[in-house]
Protein backbone atom coordinates (compact mmCIF):
# COMPACT_ATOMS: atom_id res chain seq x y z
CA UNK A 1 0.00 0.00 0.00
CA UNK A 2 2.40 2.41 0.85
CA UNK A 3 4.35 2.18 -2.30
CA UNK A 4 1.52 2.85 -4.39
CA UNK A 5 0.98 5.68 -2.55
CA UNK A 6 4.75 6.82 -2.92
CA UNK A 7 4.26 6.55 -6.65
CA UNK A 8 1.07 8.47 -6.91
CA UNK A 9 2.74 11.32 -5.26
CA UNK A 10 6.15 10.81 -6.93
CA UNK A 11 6.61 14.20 -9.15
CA UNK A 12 7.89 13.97 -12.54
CA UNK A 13 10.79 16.06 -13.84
CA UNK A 14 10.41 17.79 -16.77
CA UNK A 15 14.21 18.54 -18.62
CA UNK A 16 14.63 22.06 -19.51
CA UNK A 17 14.51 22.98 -22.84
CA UNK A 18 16.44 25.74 -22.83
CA UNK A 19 20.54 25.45 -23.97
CA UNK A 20 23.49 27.38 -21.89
CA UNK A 21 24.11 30.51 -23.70
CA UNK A 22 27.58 30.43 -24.64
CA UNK A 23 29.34 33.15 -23.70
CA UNK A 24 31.31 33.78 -27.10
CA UNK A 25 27.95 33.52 -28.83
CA UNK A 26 27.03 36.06 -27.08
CA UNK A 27 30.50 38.03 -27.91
CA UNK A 28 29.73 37.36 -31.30
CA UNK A 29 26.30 38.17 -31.59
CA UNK A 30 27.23 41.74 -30.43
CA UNK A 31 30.20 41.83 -32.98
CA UNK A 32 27.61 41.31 -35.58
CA UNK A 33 25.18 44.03 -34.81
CA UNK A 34 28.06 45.81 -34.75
CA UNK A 35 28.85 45.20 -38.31
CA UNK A 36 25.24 45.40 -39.41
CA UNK A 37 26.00 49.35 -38.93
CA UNK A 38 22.61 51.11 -40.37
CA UNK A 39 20.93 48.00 -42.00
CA UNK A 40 18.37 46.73 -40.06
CA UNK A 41 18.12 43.06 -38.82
CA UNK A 42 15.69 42.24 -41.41
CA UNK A 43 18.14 43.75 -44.31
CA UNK A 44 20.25 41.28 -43.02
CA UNK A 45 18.04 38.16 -42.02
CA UNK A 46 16.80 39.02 -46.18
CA UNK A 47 20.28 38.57 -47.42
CA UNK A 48 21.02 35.81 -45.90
CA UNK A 49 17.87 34.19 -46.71
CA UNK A 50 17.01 33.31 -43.04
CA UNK A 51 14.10 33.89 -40.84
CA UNK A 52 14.29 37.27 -38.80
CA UNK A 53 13.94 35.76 -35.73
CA UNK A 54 17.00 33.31 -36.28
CA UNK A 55 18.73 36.24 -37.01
CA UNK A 56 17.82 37.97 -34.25
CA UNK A 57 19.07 34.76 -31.92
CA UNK A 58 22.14 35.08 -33.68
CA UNK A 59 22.46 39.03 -32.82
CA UNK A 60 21.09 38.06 -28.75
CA UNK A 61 23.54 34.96 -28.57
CA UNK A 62 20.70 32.57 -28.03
CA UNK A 63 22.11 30.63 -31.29
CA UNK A 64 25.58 29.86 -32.70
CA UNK A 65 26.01 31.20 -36.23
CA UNK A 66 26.94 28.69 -38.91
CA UNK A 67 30.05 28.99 -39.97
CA UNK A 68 28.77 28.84 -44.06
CA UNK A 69 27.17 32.50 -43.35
CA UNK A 70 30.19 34.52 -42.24
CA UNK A 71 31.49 35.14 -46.24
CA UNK A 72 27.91 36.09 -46.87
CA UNK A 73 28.01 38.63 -43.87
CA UNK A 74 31.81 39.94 -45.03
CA UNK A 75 30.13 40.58 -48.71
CA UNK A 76 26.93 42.65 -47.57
CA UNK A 77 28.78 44.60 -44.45
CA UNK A 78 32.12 44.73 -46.07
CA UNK A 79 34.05 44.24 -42.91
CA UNK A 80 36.81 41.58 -42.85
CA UNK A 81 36.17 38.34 -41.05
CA UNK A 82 38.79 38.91 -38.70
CA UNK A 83 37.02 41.78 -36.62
CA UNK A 84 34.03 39.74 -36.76
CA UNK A 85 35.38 36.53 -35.23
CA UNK A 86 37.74 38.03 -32.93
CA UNK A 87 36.71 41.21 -32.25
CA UNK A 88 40.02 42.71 -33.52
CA UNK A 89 40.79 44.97 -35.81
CA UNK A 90 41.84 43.87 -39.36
CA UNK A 91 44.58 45.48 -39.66
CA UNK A 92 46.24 42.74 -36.72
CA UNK A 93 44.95 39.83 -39.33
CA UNK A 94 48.13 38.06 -40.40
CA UNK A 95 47.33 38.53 -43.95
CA UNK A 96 46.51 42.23 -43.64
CA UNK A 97 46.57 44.33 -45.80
CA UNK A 98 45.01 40.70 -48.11
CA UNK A 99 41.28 41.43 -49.28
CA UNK A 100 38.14 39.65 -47.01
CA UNK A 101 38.61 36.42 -48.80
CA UNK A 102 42.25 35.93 -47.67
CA UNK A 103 41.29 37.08 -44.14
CA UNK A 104 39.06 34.25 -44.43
CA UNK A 105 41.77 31.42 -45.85
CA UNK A 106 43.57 32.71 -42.44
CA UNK A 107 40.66 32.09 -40.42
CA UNK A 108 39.93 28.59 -41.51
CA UNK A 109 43.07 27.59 -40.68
């Protein structure tokens, strides 16, 4: 009896649904607003033919960014990859003064 009673009143967990923010998302997501400059979030979501709200995760640092969209983000804001994965500026990019695409080569490695 009493451990049909213990299971009645047993409480199920639920597991949160919600993922850790990640700090360098985060980092990131502000280093892309950044580069956004004066086009809005939708300009941007548009361009790179995503939802706004997924871009706006990306922006808050609720989601990682795929690393496919960052030479689509370099071509519409025209800012090297460099400042926009590490914050710096591009002129401390080992293959400064090389155009975005070589900052890039430098990056994948």
């Amino acid at each position: 009896m009493n451990v049909v009673k213990a299971a009645a009143t047993k409480k199920k967990t639920v597991p949160s649904r919600q993922r850790k923010i990640d700090p360098w998302d985060v980092e990131f997501g502000k280093r892309l607003a950044k580069a956004r400059g004066k086009l809005t979030q939708q300009d941007m979501a548009d361009y790179l033919k995503i939802p706004l709200n997924t871009y706006q995760k990306y922006e808050n640092g609720k989601r990682s960014f795929p690393k496919d969209l960052i030479e689509r983000v370099v071509t519409k804001t025209l800012h090297g990859p460099w400042l926009l994965l590490t914050g710096h500026p591009d002129y401390l990019c080992p293959a400064y003064p090389a155009q975005p695409r070589a900052q890039l080569e430098v990056v994948r490695r």
